[in-house]
N, C-alpha and C. Protein backbone atom coordinates (compact mmCIF):
# COMPACT_ATOMS: atom_id res chain seq x y z
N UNK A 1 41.73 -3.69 1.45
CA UNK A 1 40.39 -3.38 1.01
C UNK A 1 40.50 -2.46 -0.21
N UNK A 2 39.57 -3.00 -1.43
CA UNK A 2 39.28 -2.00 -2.66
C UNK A 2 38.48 -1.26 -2.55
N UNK A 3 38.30 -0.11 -3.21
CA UNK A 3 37.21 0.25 -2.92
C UNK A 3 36.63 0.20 -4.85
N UNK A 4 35.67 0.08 -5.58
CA UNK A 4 35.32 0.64 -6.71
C UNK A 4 34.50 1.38 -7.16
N UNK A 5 35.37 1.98 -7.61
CA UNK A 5 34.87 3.25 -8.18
C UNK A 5 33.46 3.10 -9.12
N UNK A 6 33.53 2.38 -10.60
CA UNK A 6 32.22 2.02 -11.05
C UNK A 6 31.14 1.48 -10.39
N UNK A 7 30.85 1.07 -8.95
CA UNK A 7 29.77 0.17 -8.45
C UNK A 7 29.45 -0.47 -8.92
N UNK A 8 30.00 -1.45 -9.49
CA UNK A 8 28.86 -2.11 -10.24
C UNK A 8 27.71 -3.07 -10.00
N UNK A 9 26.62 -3.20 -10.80
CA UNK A 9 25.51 -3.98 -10.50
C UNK A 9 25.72 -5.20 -10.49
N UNK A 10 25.16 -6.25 -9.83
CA UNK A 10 25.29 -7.55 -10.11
C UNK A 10 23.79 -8.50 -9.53
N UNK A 11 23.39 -9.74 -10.31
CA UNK A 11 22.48 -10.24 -9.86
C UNK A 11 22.96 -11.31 -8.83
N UNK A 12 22.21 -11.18 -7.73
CA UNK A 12 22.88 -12.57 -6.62
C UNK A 12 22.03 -13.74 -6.62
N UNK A 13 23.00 -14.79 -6.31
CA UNK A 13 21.81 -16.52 -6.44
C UNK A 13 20.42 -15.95 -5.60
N UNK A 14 19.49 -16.46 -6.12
CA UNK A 14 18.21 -16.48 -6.25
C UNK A 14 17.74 -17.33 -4.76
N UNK A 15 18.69 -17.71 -4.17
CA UNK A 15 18.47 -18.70 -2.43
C UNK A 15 18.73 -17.39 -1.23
N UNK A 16 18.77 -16.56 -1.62
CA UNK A 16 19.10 -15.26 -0.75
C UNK A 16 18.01 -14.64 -0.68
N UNK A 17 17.25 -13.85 0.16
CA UNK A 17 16.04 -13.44 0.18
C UNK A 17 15.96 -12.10 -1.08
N UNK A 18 14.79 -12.36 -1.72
CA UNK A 18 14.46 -11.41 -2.84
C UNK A 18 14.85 -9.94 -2.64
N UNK A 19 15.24 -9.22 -0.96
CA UNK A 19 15.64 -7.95 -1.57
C UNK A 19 16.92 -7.75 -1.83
N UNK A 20 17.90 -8.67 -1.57
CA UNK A 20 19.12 -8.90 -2.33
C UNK A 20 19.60 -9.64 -3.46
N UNK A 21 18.54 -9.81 -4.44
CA UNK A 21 18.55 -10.67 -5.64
C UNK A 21 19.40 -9.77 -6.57
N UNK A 22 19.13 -8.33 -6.47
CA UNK A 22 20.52 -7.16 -7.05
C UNK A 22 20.71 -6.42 -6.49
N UNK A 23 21.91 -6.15 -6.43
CA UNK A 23 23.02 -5.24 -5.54
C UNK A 23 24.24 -4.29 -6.18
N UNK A 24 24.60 -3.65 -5.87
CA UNK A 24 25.45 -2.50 -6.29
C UNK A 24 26.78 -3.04 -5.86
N UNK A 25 27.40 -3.25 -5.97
CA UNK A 25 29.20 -3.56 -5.13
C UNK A 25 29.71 -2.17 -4.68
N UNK A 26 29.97 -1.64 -3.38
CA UNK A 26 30.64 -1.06 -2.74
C UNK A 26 32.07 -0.87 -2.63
N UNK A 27 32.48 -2.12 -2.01
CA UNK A 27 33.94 -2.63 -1.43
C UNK A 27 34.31 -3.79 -1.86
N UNK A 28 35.10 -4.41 -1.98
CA UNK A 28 35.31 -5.84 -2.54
C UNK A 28 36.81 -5.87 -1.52
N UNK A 29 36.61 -7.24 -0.35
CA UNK A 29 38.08 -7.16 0.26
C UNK A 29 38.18 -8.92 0.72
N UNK A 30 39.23 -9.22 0.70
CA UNK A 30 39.34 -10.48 0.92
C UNK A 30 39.62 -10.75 2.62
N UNK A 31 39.42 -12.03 2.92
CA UNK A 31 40.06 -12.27 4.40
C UNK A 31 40.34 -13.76 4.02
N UNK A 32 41.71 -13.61 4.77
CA UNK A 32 42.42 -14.91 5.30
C UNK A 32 42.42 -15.51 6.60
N UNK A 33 42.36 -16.31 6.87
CA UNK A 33 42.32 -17.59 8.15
C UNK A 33 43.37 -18.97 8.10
N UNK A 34 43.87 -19.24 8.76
CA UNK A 34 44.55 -20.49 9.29
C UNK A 34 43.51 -21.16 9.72
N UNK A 35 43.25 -22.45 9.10
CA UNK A 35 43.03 -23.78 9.96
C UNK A 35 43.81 -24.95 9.95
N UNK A 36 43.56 -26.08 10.03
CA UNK A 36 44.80 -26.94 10.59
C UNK A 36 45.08 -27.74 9.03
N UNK A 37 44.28 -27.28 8.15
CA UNK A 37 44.84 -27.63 6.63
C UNK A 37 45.56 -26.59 5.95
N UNK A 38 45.58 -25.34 6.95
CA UNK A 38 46.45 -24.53 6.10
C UNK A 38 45.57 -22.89 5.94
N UNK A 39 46.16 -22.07 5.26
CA UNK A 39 45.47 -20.60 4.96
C UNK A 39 44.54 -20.95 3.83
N UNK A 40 43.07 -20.17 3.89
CA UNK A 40 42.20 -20.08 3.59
C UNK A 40 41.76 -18.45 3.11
N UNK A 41 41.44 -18.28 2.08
CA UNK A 41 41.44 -17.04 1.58
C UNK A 41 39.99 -17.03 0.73
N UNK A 42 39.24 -16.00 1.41
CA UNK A 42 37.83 -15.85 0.33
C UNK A 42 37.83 -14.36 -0.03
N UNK A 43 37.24 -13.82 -0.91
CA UNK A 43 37.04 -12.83 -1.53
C UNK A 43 35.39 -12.26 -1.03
N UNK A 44 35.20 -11.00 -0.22
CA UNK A 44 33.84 -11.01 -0.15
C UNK A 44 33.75 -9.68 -0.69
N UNK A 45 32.07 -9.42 -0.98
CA UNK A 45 31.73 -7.95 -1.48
C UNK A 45 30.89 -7.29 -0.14
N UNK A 46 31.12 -5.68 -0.03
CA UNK A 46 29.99 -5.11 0.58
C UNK A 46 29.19 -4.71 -0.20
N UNK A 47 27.35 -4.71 -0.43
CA UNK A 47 26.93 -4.54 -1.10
C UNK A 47 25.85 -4.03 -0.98
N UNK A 48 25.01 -2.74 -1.58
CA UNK A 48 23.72 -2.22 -1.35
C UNK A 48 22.92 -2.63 -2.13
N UNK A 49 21.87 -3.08 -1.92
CA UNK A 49 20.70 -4.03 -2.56
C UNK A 49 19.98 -3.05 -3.20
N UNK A 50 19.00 -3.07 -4.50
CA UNK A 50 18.05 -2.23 -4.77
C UNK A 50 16.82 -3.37 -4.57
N UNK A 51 15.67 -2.60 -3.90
CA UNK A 51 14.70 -3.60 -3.35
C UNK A 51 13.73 -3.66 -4.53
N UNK A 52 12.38 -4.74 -4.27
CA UNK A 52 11.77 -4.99 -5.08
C UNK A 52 10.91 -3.68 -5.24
N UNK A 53 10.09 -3.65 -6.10
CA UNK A 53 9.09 -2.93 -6.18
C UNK A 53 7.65 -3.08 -5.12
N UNK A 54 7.08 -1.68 -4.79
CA UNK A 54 6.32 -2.44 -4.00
C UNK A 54 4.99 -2.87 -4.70
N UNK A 55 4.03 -3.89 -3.97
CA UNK A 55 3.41 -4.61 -4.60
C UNK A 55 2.13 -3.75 -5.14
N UNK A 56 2.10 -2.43 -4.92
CA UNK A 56 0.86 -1.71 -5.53
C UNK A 56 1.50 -0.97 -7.18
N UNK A 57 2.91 -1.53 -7.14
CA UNK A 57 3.12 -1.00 -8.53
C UNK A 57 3.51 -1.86 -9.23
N UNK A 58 3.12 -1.85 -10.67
CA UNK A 58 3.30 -3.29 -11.21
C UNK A 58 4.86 -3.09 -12.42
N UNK A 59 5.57 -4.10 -12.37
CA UNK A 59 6.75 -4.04 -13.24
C UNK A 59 6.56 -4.42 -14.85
N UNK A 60 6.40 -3.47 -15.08
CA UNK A 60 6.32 -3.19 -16.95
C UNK A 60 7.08 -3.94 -17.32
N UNK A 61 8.30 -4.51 -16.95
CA UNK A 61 8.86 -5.61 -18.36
C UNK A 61 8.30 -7.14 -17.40
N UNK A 62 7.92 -7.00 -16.22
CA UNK A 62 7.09 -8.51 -16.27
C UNK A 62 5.81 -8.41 -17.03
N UNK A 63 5.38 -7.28 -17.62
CA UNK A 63 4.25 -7.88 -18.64
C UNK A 63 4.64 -8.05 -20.07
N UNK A 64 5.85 -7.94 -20.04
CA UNK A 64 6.37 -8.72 -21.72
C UNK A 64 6.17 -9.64 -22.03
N UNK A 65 6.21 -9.92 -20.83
CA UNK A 65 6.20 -11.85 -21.28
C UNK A 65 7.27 -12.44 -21.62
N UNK A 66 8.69 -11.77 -21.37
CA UNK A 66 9.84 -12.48 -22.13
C UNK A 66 11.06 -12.46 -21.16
N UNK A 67 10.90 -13.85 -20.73
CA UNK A 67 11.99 -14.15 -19.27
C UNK A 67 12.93 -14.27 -20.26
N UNK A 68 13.29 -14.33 -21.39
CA UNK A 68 14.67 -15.13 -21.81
C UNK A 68 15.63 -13.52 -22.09
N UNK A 69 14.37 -11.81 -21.91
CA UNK A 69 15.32 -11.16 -21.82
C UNK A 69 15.56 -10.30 -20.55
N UNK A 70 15.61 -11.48 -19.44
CA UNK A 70 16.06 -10.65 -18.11
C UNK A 70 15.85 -9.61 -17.82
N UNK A 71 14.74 -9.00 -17.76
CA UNK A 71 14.69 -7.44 -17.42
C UNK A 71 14.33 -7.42 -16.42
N UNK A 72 14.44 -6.30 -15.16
CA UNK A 72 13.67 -6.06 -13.94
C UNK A 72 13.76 -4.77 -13.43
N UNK A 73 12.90 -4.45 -12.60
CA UNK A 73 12.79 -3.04 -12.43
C UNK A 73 12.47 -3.01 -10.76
N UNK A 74 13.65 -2.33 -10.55
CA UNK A 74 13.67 -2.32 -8.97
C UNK A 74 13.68 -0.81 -8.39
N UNK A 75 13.48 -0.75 -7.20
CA UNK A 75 13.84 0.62 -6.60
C UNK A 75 15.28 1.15 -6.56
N UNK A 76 15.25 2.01 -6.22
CA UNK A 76 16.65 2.58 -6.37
C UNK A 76 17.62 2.34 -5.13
N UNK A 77 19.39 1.92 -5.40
CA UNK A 77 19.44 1.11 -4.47
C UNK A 77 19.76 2.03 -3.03
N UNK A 78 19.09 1.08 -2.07
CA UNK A 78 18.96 1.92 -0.88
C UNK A 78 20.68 1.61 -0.14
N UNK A 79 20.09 2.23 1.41
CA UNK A 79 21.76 2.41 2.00
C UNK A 79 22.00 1.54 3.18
N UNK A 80 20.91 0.01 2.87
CA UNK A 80 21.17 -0.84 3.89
C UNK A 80 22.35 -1.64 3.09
N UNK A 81 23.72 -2.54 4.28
CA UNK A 81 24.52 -2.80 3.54
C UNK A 81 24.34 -4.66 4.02
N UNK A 82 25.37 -4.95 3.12
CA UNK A 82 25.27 -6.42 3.42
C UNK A 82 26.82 -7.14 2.52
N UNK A 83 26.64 -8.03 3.09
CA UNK A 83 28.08 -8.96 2.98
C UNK A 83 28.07 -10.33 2.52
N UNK A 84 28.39 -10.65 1.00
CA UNK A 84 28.20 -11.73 0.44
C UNK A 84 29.61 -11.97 -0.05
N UNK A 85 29.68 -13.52 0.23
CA UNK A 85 31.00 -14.42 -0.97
C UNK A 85 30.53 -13.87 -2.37
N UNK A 86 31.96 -13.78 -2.50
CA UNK A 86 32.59 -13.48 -4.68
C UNK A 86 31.45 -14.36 -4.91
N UNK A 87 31.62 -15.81 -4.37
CA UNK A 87 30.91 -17.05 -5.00
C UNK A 87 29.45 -16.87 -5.10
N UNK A 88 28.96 -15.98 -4.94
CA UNK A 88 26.99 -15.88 -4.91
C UNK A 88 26.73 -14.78 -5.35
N UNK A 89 28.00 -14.56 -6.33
CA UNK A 89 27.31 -13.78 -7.56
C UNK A 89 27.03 -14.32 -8.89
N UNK A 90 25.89 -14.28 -9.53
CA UNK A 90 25.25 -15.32 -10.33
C UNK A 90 26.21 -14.30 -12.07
N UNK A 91 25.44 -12.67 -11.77
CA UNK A 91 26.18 -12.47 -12.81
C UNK A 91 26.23 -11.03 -12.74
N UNK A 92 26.70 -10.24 -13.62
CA UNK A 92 26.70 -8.87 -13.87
C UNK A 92 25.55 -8.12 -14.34
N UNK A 93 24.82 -6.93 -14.08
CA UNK A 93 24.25 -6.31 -14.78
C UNK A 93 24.16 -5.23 -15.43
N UNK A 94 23.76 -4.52 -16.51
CA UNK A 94 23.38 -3.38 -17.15
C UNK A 94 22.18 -2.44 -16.40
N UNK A 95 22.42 -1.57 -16.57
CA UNK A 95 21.24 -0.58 -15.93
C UNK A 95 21.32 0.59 -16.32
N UNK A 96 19.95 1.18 -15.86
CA UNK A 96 19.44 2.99 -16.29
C UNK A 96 18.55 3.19 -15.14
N UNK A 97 18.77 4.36 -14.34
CA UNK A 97 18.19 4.94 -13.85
C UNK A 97 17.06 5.93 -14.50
N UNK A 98 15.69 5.46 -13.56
CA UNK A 98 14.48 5.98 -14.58
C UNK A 98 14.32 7.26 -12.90
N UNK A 99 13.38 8.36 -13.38
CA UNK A 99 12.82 9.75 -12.65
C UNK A 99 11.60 8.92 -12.79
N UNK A 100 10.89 9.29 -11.72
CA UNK A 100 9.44 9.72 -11.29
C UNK A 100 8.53 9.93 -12.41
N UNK A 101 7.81 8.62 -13.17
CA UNK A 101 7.22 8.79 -14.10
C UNK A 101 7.98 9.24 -15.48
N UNK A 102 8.83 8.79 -15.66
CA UNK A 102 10.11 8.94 -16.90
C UNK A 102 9.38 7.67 -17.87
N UNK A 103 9.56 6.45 -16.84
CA UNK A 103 9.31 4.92 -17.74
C UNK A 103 7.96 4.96 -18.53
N UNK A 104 6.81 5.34 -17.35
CA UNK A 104 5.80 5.50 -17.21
C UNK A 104 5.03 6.51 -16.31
N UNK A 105 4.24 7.09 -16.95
CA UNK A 105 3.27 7.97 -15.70
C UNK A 105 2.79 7.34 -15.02
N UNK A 106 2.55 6.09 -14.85
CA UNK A 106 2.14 5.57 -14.24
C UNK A 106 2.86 5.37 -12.64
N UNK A 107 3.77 4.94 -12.94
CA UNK A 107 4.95 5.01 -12.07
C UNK A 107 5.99 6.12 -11.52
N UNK A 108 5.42 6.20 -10.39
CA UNK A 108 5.25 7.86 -9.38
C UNK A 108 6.97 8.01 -8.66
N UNK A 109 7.32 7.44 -8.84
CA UNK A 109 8.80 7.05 -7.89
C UNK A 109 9.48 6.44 -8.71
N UNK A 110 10.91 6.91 -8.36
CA UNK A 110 12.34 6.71 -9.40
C UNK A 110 12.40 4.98 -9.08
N UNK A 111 13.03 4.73 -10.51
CA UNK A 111 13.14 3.05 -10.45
C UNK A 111 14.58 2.85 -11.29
N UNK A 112 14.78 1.57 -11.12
CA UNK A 112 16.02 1.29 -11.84
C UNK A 112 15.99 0.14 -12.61
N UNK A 113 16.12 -0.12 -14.05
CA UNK A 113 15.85 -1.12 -15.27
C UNK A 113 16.97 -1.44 -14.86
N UNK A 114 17.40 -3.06 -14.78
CA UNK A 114 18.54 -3.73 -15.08
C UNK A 114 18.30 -4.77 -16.32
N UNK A 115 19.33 -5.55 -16.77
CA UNK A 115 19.43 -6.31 -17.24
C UNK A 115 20.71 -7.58 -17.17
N UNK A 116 20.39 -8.55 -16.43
CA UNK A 116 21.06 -9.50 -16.21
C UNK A 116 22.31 -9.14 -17.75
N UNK A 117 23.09 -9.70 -17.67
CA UNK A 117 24.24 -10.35 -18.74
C UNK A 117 25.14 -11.31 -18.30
N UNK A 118 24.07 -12.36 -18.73
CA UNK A 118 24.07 -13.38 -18.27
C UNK A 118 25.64 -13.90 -19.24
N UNK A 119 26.28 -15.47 -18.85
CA UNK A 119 27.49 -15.71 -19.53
C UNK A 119 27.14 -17.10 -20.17
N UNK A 120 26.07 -17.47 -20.43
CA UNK A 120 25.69 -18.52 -21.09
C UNK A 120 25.55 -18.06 -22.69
């Protein structure tokens, strides 16, 4: 088992329920198995999700209007954990931690801007 040090952010496939759509990486450790074709080796992450926003506050870069620059603004990530394949990570992200009305006064509670970086 690794452990990493940077955490880093990452966006997960979009077929996983929305409060794990981004996650922080924790641990990253592989496991092996025998079956009757032989050893089998996957790579999984432990991972803390930052959840959506809740629905009485509205996300300032969804009123840009501009999906092509991935922005999202989530809560800060909490300390429920969870366990996904290497393989259902879509991609990496960028981020800034915003304070309590930093982004906006409007917005009363710490949030976190990501930005997909995407590999297309």
């Amino acid at each position: 088992m690794k452990d990493n040090p940077n955490n880093s952010v990452i966006s997960i496939d979009t077929q996983f329920p929305k409060l794990i759509h981004f996650a922080q990486i924790e641990t990253i450790f592989t496991h092996r198995r025998t079956t009757n074709k032989g050893q089998l080796m996957d790579t999984w992450l432990k991972v803390k999700p930052f959840a959506p926003l809740p629905s009485t506050i509205r996300d300032v870069f969804a009123q840009l209007d501009q999906p092509h620059l991935q922005l999202h603004l989530r809560l800060p990530v909490s300390d429920e954990e969870y366990i996904i394949n290497i393989k259902d990570i879509v991609a990496h992200c960028a981020w800034i931690e915003y304070k309590a009305g930093e982004l906006v006064s409007s917005i009363r509670i710490p949030t976190t801007a990501m930005v997909v970086l995407d590999r297309e």
